[in-house]
C-alpha atoms as a PDB file:
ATOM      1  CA  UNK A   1      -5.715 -10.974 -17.291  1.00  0.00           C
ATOM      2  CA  UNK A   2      -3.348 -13.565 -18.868  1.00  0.00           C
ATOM      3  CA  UNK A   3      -2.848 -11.366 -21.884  1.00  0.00           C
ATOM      4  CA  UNK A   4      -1.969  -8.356 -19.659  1.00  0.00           C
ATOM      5  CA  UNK A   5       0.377 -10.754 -17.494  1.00  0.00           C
ATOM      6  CA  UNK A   6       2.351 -12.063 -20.658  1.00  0.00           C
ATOM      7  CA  UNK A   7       2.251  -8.129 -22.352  1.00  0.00           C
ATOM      8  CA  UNK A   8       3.757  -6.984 -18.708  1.00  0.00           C
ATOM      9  CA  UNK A   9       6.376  -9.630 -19.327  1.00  0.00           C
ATOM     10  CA  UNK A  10       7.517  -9.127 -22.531  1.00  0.00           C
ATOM     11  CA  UNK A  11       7.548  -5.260 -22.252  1.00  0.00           C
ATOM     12  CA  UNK A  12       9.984  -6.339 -18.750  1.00  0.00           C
ATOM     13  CA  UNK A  13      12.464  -8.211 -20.916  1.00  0.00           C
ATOM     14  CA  UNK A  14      12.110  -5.314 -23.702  1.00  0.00           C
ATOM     15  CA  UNK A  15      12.476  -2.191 -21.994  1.00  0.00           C
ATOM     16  CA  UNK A  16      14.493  -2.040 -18.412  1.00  0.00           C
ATOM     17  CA  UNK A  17      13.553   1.675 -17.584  1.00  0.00           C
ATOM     18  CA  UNK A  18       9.523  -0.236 -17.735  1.00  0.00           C
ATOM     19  CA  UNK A  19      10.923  -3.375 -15.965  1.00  0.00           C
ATOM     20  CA  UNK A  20      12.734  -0.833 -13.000  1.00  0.00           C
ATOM     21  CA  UNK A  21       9.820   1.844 -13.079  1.00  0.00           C
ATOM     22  CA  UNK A  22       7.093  -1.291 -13.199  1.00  0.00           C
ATOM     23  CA  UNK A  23       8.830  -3.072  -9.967  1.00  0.00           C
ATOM     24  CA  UNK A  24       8.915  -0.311  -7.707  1.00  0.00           C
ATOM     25  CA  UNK A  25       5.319   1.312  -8.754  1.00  0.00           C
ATOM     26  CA  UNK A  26       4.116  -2.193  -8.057  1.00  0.00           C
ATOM     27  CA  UNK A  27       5.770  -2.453  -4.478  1.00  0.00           C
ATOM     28  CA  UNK A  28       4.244   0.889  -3.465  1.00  0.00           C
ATOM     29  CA  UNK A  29       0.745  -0.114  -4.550  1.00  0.00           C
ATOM     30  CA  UNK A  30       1.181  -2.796  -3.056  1.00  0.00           C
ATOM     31  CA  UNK A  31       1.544  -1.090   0.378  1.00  0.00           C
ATOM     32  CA  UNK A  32      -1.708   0.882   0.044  1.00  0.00           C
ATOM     33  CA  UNK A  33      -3.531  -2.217  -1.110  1.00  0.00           C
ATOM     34  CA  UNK A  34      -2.496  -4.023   2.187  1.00  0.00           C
ATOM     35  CA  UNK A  35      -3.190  -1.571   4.418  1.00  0.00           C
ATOM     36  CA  UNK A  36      -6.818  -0.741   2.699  1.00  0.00           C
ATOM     37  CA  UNK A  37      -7.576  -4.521   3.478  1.00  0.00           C
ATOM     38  CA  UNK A  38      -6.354  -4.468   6.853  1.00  0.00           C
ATOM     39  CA  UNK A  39      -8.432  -1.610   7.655  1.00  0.00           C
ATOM     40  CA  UNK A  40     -11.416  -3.738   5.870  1.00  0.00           C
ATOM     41  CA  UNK A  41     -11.002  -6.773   7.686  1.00  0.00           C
ATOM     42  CA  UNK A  42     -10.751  -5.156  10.645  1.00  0.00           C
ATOM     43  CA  UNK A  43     -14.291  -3.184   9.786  1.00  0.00           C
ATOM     44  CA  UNK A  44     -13.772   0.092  10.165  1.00  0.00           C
ATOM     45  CA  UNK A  45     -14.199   2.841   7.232  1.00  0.00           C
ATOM     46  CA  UNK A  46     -11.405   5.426   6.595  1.00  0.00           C
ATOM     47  CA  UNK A  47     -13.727   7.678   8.801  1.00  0.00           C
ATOM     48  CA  UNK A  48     -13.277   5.227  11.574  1.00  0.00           C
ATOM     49  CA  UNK A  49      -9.554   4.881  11.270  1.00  0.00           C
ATOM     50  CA  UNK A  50      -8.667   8.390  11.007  1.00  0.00           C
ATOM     51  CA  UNK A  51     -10.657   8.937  14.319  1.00  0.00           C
ATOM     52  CA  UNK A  52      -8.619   6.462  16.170  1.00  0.00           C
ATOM     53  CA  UNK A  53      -5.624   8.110  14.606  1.00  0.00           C
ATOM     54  CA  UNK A  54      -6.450  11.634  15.239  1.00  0.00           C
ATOM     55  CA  UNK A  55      -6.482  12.659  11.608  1.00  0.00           C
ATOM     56  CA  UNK A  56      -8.548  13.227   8.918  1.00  0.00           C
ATOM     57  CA  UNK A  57     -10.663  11.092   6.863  1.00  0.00           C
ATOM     58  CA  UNK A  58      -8.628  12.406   3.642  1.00  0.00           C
ATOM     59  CA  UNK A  59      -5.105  11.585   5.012  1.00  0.00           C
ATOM     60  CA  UNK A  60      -6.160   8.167   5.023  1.00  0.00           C
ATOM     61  CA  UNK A  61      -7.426   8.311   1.732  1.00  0.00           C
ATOM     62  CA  UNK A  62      -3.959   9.108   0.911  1.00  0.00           C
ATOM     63  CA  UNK A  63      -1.844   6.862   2.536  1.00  0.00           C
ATOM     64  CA  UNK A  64      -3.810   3.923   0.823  1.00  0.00           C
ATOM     65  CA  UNK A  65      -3.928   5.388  -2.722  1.00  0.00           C
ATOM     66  CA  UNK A  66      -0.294   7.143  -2.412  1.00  0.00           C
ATOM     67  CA  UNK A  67       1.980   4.763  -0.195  1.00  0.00           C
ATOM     68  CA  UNK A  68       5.198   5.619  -1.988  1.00  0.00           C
ATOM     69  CA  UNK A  69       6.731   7.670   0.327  1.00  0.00           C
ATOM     70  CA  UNK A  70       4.999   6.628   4.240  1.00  0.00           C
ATOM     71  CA  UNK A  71       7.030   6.711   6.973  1.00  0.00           C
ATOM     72  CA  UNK A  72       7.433   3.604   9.131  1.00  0.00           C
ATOM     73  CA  UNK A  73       6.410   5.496  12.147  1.00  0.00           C
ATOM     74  CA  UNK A  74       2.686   6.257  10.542  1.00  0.00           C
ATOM     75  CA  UNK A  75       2.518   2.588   9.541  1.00  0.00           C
ATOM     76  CA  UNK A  76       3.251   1.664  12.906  1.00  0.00           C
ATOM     77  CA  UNK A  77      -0.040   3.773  14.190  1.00  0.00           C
ATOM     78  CA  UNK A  78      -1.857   2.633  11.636  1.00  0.00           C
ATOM     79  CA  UNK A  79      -0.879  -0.852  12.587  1.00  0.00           C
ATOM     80  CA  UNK A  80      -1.753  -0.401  16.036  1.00  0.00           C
ATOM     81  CA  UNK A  81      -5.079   1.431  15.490  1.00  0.00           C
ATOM     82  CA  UNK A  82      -6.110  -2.042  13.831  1.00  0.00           C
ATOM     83  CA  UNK A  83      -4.612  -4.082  16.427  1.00  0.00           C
ATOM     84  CA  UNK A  84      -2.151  -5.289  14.538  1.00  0.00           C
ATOM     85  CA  UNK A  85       1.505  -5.095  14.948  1.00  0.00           C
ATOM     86  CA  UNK A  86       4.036  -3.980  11.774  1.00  0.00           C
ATOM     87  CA  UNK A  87       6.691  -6.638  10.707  1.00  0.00           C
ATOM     88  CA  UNK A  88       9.556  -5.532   8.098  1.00  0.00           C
ATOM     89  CA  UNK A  89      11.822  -7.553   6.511  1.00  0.00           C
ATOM     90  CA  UNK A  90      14.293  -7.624   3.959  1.00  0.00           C
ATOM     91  CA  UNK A  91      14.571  -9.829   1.532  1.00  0.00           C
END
């Protein structure tokens, strides 16, 4: 992983269309990753989840693979069907 760290970083300084296009692809995985282990920790299976949420199983599939363009509103159900609460912040 080291090597792919130090490649990522060099390419960064290289090439700023990567470095911008890198950043934001990151951030939006980043999203779907989070909300896949929320739904983990709190043990339920996308089956589970989209039950509480009304929807179907694949629409959750969705949001955690493809986060890029959610609306805060769905993240806010989401949140709530795992008994969490959503914080945003800027930064």
């Amino acid at each position: 992983m080291r090597g792919l760290k130090k490649y990522i970083a060099g390419r960064k300084k290289r090439d700023r269309k990567f470095a911008k296009g890198y950043d934001e692809g990151y951030d939006r995985f980043k999203v779907g990753v989070m909300l896949r282990q929320a739904r983990e920790t709190a043990g339920l299976t996308q089956e589970e989840l989209a039950r509480r949420l009304c929807t179907q199983k694949t629409a959750i599939s969705r949001i955690e693979n493809h986060a890029e363009d959610i609306k805060l509103s769905t993240l806010e159900r989401v949140a709530s069907a795992l008994g969490k609460r959503l914080e945003v912040k800027i930064a």
